[in-house]
PDB file of N, CA and C in Angstrom:
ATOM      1  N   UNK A   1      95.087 102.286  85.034  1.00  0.00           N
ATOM      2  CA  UNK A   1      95.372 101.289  84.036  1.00  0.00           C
ATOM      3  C   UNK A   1      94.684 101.711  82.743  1.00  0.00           C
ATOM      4  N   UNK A   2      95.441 101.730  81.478  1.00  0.00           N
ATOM      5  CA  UNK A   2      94.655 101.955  80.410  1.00  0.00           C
ATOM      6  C   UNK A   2      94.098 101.107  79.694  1.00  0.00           C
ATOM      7  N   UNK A   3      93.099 101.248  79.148  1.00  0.00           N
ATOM      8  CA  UNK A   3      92.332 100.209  78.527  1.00  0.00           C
ATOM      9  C   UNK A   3      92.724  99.895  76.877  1.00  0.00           C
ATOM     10  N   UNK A   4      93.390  98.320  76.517  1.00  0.00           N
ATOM     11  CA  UNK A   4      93.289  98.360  75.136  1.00  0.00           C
ATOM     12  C   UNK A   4      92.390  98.030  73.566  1.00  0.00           C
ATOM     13  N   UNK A   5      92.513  97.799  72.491  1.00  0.00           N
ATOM     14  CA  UNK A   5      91.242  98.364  71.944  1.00  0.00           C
ATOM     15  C   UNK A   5      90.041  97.805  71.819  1.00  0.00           C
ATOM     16  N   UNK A   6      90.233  96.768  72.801  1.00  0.00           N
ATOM     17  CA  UNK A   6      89.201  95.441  72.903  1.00  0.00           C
ATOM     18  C   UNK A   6      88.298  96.023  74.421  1.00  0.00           C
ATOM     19  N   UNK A   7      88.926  97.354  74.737  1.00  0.00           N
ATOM     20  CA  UNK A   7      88.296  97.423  76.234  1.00  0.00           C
ATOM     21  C   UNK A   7      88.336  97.139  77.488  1.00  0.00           C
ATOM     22  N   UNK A   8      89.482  95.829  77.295  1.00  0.00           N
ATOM     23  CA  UNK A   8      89.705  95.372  78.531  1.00  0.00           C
ATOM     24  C   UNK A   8      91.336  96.225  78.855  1.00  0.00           C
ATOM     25  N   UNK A   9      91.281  95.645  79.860  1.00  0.00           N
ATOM     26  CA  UNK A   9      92.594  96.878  80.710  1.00  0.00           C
ATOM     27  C   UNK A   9      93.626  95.887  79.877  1.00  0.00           C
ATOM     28  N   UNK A  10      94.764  97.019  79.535  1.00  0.00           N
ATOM     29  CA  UNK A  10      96.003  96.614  79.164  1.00  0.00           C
ATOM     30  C   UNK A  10      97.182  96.399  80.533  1.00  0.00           C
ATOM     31  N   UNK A  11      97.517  95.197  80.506  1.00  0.00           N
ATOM     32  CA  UNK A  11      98.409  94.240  81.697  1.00  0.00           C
ATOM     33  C   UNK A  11     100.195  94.209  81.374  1.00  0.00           C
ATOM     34  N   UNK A  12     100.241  94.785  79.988  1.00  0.00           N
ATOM     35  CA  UNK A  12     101.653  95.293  80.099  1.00  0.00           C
ATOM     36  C   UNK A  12     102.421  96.092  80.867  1.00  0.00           C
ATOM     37  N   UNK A  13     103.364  95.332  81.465  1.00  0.00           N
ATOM     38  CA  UNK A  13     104.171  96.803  82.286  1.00  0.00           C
ATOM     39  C   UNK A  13     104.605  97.740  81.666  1.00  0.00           C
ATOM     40  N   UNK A  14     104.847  98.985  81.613  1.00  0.00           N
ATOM     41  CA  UNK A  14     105.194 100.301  81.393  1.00  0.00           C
ATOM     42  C   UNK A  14     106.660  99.678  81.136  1.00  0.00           C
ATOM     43  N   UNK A  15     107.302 100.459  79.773  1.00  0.00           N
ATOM     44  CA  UNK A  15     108.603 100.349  79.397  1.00  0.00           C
ATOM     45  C   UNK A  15     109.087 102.059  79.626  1.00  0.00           C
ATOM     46  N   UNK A  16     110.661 101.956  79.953  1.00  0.00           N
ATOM     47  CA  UNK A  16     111.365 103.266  80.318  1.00  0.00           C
ATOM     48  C   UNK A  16     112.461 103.174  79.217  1.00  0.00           C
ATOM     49  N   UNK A  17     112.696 103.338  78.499  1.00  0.00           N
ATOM     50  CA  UNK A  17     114.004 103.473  77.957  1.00  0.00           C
ATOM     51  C   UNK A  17     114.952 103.962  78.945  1.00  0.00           C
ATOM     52  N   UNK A  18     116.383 103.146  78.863  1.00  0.00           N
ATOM     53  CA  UNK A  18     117.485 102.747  79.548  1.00  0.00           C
ATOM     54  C   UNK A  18     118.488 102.838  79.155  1.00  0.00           C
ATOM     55  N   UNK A  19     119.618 103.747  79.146  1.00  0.00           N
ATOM     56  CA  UNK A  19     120.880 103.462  78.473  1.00  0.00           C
ATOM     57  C   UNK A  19     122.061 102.683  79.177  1.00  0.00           C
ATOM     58  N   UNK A  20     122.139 101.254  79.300  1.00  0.00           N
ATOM     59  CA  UNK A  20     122.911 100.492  79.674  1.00  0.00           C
ATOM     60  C   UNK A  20     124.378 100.425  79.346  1.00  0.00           C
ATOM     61  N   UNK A  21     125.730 100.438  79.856  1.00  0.00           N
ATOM     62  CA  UNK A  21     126.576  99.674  79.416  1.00  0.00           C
ATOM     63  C   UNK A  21     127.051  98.394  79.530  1.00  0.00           C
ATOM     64  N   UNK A  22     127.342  97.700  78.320  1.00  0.00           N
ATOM     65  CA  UNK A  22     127.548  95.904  78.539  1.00  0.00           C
ATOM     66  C   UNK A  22     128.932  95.694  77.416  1.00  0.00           C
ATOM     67  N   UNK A  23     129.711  94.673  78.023  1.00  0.00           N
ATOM     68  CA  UNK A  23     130.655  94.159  77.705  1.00  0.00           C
ATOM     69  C   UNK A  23     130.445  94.308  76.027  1.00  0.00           C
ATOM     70  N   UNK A  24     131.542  94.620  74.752  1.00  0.00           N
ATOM     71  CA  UNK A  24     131.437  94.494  73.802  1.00  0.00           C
ATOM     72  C   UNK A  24     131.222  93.104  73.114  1.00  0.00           C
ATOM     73  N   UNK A  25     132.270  92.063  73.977  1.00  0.00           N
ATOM     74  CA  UNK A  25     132.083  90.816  73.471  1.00  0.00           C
ATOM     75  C   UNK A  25     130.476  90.104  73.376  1.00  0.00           C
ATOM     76  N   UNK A  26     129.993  90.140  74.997  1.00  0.00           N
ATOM     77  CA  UNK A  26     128.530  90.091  75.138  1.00  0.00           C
ATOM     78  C   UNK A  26     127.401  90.227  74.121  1.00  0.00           C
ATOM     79  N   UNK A  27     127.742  91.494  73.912  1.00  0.00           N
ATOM     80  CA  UNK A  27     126.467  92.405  73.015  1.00  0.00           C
ATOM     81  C   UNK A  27     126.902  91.238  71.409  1.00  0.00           C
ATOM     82  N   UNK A  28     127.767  91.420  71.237  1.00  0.00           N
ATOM     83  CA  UNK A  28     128.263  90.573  70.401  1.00  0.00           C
ATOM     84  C   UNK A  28     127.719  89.505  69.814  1.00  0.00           C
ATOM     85  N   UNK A  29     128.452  88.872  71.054  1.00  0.00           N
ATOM     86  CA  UNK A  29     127.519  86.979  70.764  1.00  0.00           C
ATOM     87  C   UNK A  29     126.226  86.916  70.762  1.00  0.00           C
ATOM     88  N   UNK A  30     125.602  87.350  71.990  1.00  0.00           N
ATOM     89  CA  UNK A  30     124.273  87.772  72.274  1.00  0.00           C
ATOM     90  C   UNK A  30     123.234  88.158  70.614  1.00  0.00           C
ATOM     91  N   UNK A  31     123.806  88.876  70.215  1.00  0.00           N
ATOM     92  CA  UNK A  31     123.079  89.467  68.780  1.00  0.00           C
ATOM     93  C   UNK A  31     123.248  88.355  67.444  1.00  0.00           C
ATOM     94  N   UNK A  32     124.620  87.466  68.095  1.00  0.00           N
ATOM     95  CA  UNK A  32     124.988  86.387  66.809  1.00  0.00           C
ATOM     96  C   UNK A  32     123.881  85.206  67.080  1.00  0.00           C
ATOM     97  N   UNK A  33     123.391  85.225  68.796  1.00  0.00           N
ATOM     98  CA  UNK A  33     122.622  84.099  68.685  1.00  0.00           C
ATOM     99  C   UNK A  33     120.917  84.586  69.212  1.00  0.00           C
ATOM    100  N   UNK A  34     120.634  85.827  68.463  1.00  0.00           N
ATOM    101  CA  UNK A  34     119.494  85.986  68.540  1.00  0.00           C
ATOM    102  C   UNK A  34     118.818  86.672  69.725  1.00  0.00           C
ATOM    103  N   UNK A  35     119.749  86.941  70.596  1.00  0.00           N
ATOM    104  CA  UNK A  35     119.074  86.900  71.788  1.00  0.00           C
ATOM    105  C   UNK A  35     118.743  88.704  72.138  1.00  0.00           C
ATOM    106  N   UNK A  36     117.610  88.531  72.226  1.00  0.00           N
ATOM    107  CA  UNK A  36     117.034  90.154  73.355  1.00  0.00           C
ATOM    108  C   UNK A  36     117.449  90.656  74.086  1.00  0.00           C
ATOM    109  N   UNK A  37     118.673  91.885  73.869  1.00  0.00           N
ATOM    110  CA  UNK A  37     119.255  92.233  74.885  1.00  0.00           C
ATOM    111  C   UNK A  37     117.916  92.859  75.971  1.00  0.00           C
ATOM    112  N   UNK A  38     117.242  93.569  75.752  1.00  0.00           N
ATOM    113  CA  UNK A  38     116.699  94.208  76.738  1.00  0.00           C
ATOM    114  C   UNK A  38     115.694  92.816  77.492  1.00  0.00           C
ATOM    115  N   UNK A  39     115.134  92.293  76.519  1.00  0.00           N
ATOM    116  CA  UNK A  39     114.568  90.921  77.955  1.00  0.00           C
ATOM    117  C   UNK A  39     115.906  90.304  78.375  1.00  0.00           C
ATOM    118  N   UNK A  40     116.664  90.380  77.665  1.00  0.00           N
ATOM    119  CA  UNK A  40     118.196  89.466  78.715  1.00  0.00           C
ATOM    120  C   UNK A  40     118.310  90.635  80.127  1.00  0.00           C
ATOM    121  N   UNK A  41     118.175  91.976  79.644  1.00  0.00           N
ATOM    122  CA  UNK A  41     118.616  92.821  80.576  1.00  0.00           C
ATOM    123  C   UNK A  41     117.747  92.785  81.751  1.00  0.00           C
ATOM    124  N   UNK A  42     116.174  92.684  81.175  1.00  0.00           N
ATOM    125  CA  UNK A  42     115.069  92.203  82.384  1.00  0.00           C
ATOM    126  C   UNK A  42     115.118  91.492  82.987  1.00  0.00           C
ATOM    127  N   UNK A  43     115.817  90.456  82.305  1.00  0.00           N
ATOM    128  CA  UNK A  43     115.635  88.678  83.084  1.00  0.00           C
ATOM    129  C   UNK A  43     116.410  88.809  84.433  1.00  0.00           C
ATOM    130  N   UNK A  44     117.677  89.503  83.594  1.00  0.00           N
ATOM    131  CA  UNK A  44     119.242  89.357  84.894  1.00  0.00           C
ATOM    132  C   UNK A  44     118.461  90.372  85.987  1.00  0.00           C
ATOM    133  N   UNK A  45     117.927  91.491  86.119  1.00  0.00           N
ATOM    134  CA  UNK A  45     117.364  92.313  87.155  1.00  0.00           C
ATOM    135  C   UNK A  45     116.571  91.596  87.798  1.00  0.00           C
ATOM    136  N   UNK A  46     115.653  90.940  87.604  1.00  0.00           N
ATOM    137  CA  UNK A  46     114.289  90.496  87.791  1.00  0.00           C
ATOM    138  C   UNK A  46     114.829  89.243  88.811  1.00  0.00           C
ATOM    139  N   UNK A  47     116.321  88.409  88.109  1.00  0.00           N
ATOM    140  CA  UNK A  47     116.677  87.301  89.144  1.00  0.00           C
ATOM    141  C   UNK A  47     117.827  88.180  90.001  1.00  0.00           C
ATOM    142  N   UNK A  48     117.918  88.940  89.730  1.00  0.00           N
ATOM    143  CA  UNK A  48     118.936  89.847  91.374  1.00  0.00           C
ATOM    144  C   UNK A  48     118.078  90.417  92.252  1.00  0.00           C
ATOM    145  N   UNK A  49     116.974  90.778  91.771  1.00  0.00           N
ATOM    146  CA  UNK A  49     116.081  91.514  92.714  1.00  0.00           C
ATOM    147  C   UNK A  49     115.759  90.194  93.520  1.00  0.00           C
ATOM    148  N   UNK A  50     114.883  89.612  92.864  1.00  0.00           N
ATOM    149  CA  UNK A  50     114.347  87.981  94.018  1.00  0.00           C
ATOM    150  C   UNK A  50     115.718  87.919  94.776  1.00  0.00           C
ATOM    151  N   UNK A  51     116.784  87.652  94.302  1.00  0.00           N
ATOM    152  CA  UNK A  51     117.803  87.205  95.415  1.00  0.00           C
ATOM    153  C   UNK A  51     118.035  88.302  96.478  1.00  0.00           C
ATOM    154  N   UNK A  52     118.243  89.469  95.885  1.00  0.00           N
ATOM    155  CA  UNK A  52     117.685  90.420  97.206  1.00  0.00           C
ATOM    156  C   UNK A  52     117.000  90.478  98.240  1.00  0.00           C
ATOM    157  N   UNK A  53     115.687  90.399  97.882  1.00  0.00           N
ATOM    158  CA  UNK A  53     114.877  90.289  98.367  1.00  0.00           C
ATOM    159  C   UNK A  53     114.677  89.154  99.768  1.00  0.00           C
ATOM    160  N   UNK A  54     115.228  88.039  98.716  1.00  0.00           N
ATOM    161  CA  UNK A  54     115.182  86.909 100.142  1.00  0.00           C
ATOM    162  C   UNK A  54     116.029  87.200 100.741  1.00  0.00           C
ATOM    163  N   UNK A  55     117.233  87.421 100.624  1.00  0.00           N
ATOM    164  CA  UNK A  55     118.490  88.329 101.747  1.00  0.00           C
ATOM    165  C   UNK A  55     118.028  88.908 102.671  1.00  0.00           C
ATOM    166  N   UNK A  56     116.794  89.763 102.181  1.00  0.00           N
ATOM    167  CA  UNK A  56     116.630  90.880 102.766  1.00  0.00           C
ATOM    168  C   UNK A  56     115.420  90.176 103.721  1.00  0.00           C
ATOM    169  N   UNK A  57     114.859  89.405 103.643  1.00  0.00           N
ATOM    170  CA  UNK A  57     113.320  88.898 104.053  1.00  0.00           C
ATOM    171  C   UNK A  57     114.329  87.859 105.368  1.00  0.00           C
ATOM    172  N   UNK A  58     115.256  87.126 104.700  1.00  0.00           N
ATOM    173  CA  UNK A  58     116.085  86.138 106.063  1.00  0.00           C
ATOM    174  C   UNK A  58     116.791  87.017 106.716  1.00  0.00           C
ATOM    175  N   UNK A  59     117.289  87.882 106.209  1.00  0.00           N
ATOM    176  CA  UNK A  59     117.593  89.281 107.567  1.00  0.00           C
ATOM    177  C   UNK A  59     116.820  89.660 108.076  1.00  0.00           C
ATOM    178  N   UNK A  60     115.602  90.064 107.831  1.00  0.00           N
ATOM    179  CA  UNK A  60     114.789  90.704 108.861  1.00  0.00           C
ATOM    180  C   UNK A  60     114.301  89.770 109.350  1.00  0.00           C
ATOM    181  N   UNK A  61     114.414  88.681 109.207  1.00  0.00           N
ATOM    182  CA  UNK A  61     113.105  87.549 110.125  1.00  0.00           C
ATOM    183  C   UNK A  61     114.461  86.323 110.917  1.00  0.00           C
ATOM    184  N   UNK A  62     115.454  86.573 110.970  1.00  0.00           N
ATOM    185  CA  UNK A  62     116.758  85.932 111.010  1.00  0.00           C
ATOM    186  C   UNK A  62     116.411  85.482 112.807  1.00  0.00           C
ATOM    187  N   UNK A  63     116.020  86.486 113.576  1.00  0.00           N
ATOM    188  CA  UNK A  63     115.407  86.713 115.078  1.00  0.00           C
ATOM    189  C   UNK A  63     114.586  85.168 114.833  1.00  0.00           C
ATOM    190  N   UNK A  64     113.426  85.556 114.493  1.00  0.00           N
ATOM    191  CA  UNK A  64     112.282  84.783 114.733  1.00  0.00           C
ATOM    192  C   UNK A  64     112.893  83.437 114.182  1.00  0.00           C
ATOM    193  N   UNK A  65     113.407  83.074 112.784  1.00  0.00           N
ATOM    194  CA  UNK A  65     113.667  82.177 112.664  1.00  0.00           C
ATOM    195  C   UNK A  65     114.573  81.210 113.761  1.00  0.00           C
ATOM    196  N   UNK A  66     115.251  82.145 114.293  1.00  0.00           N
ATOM    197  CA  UNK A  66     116.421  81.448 115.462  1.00  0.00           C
ATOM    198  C   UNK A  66     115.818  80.971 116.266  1.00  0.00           C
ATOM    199  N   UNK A  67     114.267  81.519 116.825  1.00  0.00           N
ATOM    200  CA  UNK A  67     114.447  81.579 117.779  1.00  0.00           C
ATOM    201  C   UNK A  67     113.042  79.980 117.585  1.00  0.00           C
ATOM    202  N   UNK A  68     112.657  80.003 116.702  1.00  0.00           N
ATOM    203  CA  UNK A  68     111.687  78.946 116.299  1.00  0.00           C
ATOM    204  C   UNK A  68     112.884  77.725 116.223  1.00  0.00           C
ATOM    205  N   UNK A  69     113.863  77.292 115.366  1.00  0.00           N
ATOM    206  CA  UNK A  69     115.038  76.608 115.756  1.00  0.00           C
ATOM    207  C   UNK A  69     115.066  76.205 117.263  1.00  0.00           C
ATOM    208  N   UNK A  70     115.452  76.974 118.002  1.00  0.00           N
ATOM    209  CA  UNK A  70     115.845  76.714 119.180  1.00  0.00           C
ATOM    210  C   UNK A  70     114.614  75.940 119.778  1.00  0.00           C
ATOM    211  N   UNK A  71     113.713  76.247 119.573  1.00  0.00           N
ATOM    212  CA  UNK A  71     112.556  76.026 120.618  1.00  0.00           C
ATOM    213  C   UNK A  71     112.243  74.189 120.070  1.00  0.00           C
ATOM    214  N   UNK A  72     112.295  73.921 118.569  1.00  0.00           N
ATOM    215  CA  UNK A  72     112.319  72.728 117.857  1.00  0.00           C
ATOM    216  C   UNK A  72     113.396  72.104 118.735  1.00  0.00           C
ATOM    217  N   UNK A  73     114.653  72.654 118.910  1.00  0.00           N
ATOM    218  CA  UNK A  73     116.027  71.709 119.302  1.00  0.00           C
ATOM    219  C   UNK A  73     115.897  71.873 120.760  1.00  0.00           C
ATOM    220  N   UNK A  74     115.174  72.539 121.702  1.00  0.00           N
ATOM    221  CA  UNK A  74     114.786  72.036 122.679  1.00  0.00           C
ATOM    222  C   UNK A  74     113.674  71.241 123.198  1.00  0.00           C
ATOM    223  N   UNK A  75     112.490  71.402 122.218  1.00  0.00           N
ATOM    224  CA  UNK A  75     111.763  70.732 122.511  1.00  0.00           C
ATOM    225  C   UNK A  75     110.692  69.735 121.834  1.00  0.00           C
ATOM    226  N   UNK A  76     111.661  69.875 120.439  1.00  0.00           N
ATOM    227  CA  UNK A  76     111.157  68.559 119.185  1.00  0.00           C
ATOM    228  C   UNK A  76     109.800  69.852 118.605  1.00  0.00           C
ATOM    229  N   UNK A  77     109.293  68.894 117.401  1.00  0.00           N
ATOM    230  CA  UNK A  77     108.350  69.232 116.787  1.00  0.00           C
ATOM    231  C   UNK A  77     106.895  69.424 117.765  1.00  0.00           C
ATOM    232  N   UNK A  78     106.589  70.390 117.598  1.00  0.00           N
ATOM    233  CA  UNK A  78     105.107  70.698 118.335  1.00  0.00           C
ATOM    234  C   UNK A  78     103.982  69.728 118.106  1.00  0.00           C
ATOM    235  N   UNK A  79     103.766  69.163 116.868  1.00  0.00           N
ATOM    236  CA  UNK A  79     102.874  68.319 116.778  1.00  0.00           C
ATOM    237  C   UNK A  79     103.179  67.005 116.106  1.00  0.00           C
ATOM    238  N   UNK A  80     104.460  66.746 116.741  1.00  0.00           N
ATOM    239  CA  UNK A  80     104.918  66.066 115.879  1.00  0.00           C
ATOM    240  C   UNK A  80     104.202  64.280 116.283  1.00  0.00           C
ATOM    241  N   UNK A  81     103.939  64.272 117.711  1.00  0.00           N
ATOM    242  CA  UNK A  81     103.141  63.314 117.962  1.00  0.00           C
ATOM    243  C   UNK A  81     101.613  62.885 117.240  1.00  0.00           C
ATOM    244  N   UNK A  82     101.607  64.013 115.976  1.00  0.00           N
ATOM    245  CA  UNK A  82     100.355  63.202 114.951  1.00  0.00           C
ATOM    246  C   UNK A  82     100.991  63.348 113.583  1.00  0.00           C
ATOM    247  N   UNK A  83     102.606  62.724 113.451  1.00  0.00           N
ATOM    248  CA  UNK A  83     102.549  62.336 112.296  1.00  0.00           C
ATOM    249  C   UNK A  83     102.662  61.571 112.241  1.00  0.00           C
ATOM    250  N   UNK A  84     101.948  60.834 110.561  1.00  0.00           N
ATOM    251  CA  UNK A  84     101.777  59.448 110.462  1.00  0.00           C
ATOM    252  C   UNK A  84     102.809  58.780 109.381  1.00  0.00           C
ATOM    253  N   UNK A  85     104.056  59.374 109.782  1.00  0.00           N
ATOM    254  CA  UNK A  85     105.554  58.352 109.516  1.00  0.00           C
ATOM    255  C   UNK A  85     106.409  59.118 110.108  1.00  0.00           C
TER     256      UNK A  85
END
């Protein structure tokens, strides 16, 4: 991590330059109303990755989850005799 000029570590992520293609209309409006293509371009990655991710996290755990289900629908909540409603 490099340090900035105050000494303390700099917490910016590392930028890559990217050559994207995007709709002409897009880039368009986008620029008529101000908006950051490259944080627009971060934002949209940043919310596909999370959705990935959980795809990917309820697929791999899809087993266990079933199988915790089943055990509830056969045999109710485990502790459910200390809740108080």
């Amino acid at each position: 991590m490099v340090a900035n000029r105050s000494g303390a570590p700099d917490v910016r992520p590392l930028r890559r330059p990217t050559n994207v293609s995007l709709d002409r209309g897009l880039v368009e409006e986008a620029r008529a109303h101000g908006i950051n293509l490259s944080q627009a371009c971060e934002r949209g990655i940043a919310e596909q990755l999370a959705r990935v991710r959980a795809e990917k996290w309820l697929e791999e755990n899809r087993a266990a989850l079933d199988s915790s289900n089943a055990y509830v629908e056969a045999h109710g909540l485990p502790l459910a005799r200390f809740r108080q409603f």
